[in-house]
Protein backbone atom coordinates (compact mmCIF):
# COMPACT_ATOMS: atom_id res chain seq x y z
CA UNK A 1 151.44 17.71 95.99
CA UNK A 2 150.40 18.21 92.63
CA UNK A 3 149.79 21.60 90.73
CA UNK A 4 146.59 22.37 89.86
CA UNK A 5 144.81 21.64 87.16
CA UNK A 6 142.37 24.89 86.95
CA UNK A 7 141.84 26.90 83.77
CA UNK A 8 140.26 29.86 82.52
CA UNK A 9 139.15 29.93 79.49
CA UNK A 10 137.28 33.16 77.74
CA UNK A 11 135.09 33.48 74.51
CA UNK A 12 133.54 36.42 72.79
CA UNK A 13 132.16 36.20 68.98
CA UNK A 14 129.43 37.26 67.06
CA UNK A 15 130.00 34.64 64.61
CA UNK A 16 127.39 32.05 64.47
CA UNK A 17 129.86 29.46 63.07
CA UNK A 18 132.65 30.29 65.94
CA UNK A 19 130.07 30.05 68.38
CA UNK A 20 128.82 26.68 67.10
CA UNK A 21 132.37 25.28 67.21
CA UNK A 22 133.55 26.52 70.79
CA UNK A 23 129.70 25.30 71.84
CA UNK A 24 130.39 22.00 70.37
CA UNK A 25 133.67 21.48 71.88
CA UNK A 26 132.84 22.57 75.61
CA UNK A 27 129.49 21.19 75.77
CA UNK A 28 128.19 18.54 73.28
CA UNK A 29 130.26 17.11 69.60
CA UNK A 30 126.69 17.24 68.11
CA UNK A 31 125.61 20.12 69.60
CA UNK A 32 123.48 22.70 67.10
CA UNK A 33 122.58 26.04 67.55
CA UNK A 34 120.28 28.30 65.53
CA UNK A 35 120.88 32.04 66.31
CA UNK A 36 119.36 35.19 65.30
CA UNK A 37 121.13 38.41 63.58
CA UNK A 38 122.85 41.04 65.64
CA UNK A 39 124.08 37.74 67.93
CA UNK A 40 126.65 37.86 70.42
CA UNK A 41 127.74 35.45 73.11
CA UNK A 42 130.41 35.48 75.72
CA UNK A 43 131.74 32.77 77.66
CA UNK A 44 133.87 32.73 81.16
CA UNK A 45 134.45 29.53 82.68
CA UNK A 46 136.68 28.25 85.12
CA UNK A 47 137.70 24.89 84.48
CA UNK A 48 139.02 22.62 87.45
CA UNK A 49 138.82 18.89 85.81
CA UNK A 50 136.26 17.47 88.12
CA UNK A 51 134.21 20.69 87.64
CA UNK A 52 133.97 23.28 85.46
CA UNK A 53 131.85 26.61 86.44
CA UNK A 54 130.83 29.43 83.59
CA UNK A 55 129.32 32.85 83.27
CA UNK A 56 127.94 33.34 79.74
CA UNK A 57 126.02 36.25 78.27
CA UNK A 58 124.37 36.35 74.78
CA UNK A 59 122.24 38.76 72.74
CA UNK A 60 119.59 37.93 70.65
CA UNK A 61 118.01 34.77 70.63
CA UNK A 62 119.78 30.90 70.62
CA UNK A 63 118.22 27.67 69.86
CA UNK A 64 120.35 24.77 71.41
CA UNK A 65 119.50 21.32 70.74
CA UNK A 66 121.86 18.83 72.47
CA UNK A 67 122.56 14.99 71.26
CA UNK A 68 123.34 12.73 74.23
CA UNK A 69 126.63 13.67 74.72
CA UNK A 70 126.97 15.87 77.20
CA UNK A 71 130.06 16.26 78.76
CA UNK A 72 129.11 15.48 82.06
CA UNK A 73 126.24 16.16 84.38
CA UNK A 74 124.57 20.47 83.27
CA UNK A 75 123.43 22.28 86.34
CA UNK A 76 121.87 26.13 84.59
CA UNK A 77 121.14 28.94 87.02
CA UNK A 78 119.28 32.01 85.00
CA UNK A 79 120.72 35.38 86.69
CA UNK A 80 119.11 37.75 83.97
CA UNK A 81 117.96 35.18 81.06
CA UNK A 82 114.86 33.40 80.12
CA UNK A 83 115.40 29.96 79.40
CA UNK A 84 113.19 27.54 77.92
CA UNK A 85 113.75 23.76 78.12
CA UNK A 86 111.95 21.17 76.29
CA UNK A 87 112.85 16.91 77.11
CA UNK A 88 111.41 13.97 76.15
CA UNK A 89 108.30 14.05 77.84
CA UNK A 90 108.72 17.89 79.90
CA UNK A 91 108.71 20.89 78.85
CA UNK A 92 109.74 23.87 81.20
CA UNK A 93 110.08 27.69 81.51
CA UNK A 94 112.58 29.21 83.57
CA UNK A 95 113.22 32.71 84.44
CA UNK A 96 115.81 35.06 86.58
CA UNK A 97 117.02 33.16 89.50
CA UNK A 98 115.70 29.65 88.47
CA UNK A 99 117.75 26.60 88.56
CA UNK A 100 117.45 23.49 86.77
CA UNK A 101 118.93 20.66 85.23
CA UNK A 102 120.10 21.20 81.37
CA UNK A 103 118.83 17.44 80.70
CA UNK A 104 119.71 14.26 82.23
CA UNK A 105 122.79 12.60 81.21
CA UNK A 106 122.58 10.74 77.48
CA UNK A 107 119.24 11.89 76.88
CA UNK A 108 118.54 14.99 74.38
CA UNK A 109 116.87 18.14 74.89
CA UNK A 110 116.00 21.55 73.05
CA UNK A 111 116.59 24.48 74.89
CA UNK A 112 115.70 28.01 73.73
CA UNK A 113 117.77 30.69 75.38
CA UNK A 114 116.48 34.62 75.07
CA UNK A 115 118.67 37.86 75.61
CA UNK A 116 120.63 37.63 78.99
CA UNK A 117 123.45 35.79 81.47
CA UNK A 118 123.13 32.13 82.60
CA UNK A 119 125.39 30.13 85.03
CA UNK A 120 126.39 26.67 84.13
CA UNK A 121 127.85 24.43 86.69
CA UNK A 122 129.31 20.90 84.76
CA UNK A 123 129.66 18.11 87.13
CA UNK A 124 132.18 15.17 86.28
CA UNK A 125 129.56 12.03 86.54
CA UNK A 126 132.28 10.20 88.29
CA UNK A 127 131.53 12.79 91.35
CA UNK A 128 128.38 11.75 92.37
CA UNK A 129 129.76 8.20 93.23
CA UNK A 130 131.91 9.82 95.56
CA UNK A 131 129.47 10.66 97.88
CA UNK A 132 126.38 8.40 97.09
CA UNK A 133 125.45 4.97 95.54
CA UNK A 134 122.54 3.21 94.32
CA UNK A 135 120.48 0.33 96.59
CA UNK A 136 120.33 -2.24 97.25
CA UNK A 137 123.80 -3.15 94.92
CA UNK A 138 126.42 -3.83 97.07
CA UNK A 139 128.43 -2.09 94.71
CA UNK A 140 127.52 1.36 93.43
CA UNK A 141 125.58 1.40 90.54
CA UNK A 142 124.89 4.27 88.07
CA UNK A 143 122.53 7.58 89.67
CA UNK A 144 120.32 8.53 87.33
CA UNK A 145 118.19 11.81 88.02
CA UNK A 146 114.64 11.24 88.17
CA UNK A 147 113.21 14.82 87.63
CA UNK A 148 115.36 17.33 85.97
CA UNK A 149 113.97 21.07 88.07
CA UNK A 150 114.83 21.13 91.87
CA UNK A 151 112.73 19.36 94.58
CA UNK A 152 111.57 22.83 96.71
CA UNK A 153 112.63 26.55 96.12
CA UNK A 154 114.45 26.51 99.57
CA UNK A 155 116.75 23.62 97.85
CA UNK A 156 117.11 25.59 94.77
CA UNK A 157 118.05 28.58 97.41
CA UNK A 158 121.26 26.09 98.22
CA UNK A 159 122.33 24.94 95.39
CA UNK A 160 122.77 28.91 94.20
CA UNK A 161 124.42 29.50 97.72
CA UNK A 162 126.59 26.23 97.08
CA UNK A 163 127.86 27.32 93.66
CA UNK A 164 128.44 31.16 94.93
CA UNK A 165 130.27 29.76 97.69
CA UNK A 166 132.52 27.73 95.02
CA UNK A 167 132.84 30.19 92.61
CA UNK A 168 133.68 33.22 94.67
CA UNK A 169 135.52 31.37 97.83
CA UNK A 170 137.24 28.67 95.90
CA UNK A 171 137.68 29.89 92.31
CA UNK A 172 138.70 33.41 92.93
CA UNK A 173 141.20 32.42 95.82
CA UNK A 174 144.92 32.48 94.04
CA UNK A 175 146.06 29.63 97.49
CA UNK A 176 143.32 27.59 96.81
CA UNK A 177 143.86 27.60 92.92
CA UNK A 178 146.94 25.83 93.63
CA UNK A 179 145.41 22.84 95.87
CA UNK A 180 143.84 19.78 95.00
CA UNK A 181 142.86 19.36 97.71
CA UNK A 182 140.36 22.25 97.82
CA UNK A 183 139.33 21.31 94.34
CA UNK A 184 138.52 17.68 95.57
CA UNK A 185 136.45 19.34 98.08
CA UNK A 186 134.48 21.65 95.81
CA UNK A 187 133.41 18.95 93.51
CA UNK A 188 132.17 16.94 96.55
CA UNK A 189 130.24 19.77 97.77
CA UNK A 190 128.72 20.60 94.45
CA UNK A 191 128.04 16.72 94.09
CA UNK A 192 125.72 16.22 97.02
CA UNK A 193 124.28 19.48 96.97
CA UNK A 194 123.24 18.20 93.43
CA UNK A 195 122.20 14.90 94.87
CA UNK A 196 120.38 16.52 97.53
CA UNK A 197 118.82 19.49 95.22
CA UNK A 198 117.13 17.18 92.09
CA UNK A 199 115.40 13.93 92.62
CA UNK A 200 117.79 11.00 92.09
CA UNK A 201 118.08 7.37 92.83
CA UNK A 202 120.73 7.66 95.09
CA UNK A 203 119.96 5.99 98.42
CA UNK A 204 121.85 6.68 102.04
CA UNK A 205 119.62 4.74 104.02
CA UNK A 206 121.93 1.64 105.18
CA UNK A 207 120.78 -2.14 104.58
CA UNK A 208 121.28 -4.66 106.98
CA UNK A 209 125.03 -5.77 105.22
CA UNK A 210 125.42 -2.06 105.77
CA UNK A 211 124.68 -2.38 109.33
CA UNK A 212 126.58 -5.62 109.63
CA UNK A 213 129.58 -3.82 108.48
CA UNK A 214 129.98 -0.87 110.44
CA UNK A 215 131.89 -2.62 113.24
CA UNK A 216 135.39 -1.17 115.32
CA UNK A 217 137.41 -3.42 112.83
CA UNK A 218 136.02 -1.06 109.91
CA UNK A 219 136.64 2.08 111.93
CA UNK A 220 140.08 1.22 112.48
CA UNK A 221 140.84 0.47 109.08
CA UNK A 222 139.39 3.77 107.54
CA UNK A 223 140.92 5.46 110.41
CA UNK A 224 144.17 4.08 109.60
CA UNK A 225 143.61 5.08 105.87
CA UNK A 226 143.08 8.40 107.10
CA UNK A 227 145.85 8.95 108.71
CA UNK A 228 148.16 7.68 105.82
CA UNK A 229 146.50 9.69 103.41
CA UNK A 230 145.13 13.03 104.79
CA UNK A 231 147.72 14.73 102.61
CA UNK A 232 145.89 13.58 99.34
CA UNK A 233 142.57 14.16 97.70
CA UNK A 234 139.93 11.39 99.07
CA UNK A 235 136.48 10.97 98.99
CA UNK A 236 134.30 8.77 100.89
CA UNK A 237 134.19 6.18 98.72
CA UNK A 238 137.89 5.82 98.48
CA UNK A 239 137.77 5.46 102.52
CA UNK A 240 135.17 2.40 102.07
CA UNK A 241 137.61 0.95 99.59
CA UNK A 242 140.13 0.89 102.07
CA UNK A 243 138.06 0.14 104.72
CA UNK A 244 136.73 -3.09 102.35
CA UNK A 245 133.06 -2.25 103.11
CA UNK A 246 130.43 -0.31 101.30
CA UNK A 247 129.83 3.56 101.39
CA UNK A 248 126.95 3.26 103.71
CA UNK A 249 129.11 0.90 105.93
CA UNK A 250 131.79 2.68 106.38
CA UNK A 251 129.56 6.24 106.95
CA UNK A 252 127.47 4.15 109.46
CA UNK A 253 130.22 3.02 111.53
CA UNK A 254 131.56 6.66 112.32
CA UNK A 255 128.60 7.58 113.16
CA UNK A 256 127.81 4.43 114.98
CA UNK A 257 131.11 4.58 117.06
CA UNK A 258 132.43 8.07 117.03
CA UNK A 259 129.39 10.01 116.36
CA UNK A 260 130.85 12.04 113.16
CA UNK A 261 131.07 11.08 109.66
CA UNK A 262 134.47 9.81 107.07
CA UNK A 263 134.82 13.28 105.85
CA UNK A 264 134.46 15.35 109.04
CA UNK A 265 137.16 12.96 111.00
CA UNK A 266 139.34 13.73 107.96
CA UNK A 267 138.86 17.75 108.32
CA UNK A 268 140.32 17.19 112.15
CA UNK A 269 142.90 15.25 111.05
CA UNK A 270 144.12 17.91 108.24
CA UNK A 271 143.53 20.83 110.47
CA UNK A 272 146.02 19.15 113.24
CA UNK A 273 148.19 18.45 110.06
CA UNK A 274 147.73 22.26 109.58
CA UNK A 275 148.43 23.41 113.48
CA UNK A 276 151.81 21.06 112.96
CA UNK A 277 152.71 23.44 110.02
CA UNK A 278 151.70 26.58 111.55
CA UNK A 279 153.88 25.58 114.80
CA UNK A 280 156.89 24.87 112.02
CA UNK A 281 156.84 27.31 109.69
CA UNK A 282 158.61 30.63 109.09
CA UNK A 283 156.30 33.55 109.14
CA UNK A 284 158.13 35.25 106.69
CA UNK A 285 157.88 32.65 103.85
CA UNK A 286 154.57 31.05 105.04
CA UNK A 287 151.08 32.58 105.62
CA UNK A 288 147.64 31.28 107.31
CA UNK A 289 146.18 30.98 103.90
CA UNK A 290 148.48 28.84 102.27
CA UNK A 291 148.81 26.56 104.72
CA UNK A 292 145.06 26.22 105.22
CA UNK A 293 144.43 25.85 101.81
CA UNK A 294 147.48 22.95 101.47
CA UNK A 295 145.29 20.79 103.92
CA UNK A 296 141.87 21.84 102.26
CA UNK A 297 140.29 24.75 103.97
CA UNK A 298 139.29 26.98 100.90
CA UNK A 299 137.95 29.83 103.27
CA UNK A 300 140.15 31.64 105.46
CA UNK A 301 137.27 32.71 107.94
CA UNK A 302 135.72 29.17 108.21
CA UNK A 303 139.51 27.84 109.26
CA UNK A 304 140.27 30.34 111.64
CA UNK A 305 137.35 29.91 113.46
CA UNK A 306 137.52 26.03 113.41
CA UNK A 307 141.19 26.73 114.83
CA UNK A 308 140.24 28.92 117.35
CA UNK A 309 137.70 26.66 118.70
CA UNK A 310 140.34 23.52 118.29
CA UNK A 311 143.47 25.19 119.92
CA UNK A 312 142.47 27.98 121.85
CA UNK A 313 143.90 30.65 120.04
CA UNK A 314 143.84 32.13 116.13
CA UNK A 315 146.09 30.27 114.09
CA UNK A 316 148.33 33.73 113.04
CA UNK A 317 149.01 33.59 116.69
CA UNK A 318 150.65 30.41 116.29
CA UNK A 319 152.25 31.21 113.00
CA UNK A 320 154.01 34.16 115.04
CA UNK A 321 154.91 32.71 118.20
């Protein structure tokens, strides 16, 4: 496996012109800010390739207006901030706990950003196809967000628990930080938590190829992909490629014939990958939490009870025996 590629990166100026630069090169080449005096803004983001998450902080007052450039799909949650937003054609006010979208992908916005902290989640665009497509294409076509501010306040609720979950299970976990696997993961979760959060085109609904599709032959074939493959980081849509079907094909025939879904067969395969370890290894160079987080479990708790109810018995017990 591959080391990962997850950096930290930290900022902290009160330079106008500094912060203009670093704000240009994270975020947006044409990005422009207007600030006031007394200004200060610092930056902590965790970058991870597919996703990048960031804590910033400013004082005073910032005017950002973005050019359609955006690196990637902007996901703000105000913790102390007020944020105001302004699209073509919307115009929004957000305060502490909001979330919204910064603007939808190639289209520019204005945003006005008062004294305070703001999370920013950025999504790689290439995510979202992971996990969803467009109808009725055969092949998955751009998702384009219809409605940048979250469908309920319960969905906002989980997109704040999804990114906490990320940031403090994921990102802050030294065993994880060196998995891609639990990277591959995390973007996926963020991605249809996004999808399922703000109004989108995505559909999951199968058509009648769709239906056509899901037959034994295409179980066995993503099954058999599986099992070659468990050791690298998959998505869905890579198991429909293999399988030589479409998303919603391949999704409807687990559920069709086995009653699960692509991703959840592939979580028992990798944590019977991970008992086969745990039998084999040497408790004094190996731990539970490395070995989880080499077949994807980011959170120690979640795996051990997920062994326990697979085996019988906590999986430091079988490290030890």
């Amino acid at each position: 496996m591959t080391s990962s590629p997850v950096q930290t990166h930290r900022f902290d100026s009160r330079d106008p012109a500094a912060v203009q630069e670093f704000l240009s090169a994270t975020y947006d080449p044409k990005l422009r800010i207007q600030s006031t005096d007394r200004y200060r803004l610092t930056h902590h983001r965790v970058d991870t390739g597919p996703f990048a998450i960031a804590t910033t902080r400013q004082t005073g007052h910032l005017e950002i207006g973005t050019s359609s450039n955006l690196h990637g799909l902007v996901i703000g949650r105000t913790r102390t901030a007020r944020v105001e937003r302004s699209c073509v054609g919307s115009a929004h006010r957000f305060g502490p706990g909001e979330v919204f979208l910064a603007t939808r992908p190639a289209e520019p916005c204005n945003v006005r950003w008062h004294p305070g902290e703001v999370e920013l989640c950025v999504l790689d665009l290439s995510v979202l196809a992971q996990v969803a497509t467009t109808a009725p294409a055969r092949r998955p076509g751009r998702i384009q967000f219809t409605d940048l501010n979250p469908v309920s306040t319960a969905l906002a609720r989980q997109w704040r628990n999804t990114t906490s979950f990320v940031r403090d299970v994921v990102l802050n976990s030294s065993a994880a930080d060196a998995q891609p696997l639990v990277i591959g993961n995390a973007a996926r979760m963020l991605a249809a938590a996004a999808l399922t959060v703000f109004p989108n085109t995505a559909f999951t609904e199968p058509t009648a190829a769709d239906r056509h599709d899901a037959t034994t032959g295409t179980l066995r074939r993503a099954i058999a992909f599986l099992e070659e493959h468990a050791d690298r980081d998959i998505s869905a849509a890579d198991i429909a490629g293999a399988a030589g079907v479409s998303l919603r094909a391949v999704q409807l025939a687990f559920r069709r014939h086995l009653g699960t879904t692509p991703m959840a067969h592939l979580r028992r395969i990798r944590l019977v990958r991970a008992h086969h370890d745990l039998v084999r290894a040497d408790p004094r160079q190996e731990t539970v939490s490395a070995i989880a987080s080499r077949w994807g479990f980011a959170s120690h708790s979640r795996f051990t009870a997920r062994y326990h109810a697979s085996f019988g018995v906590p999986p430091r017990e079988t490290l030890h025996t």
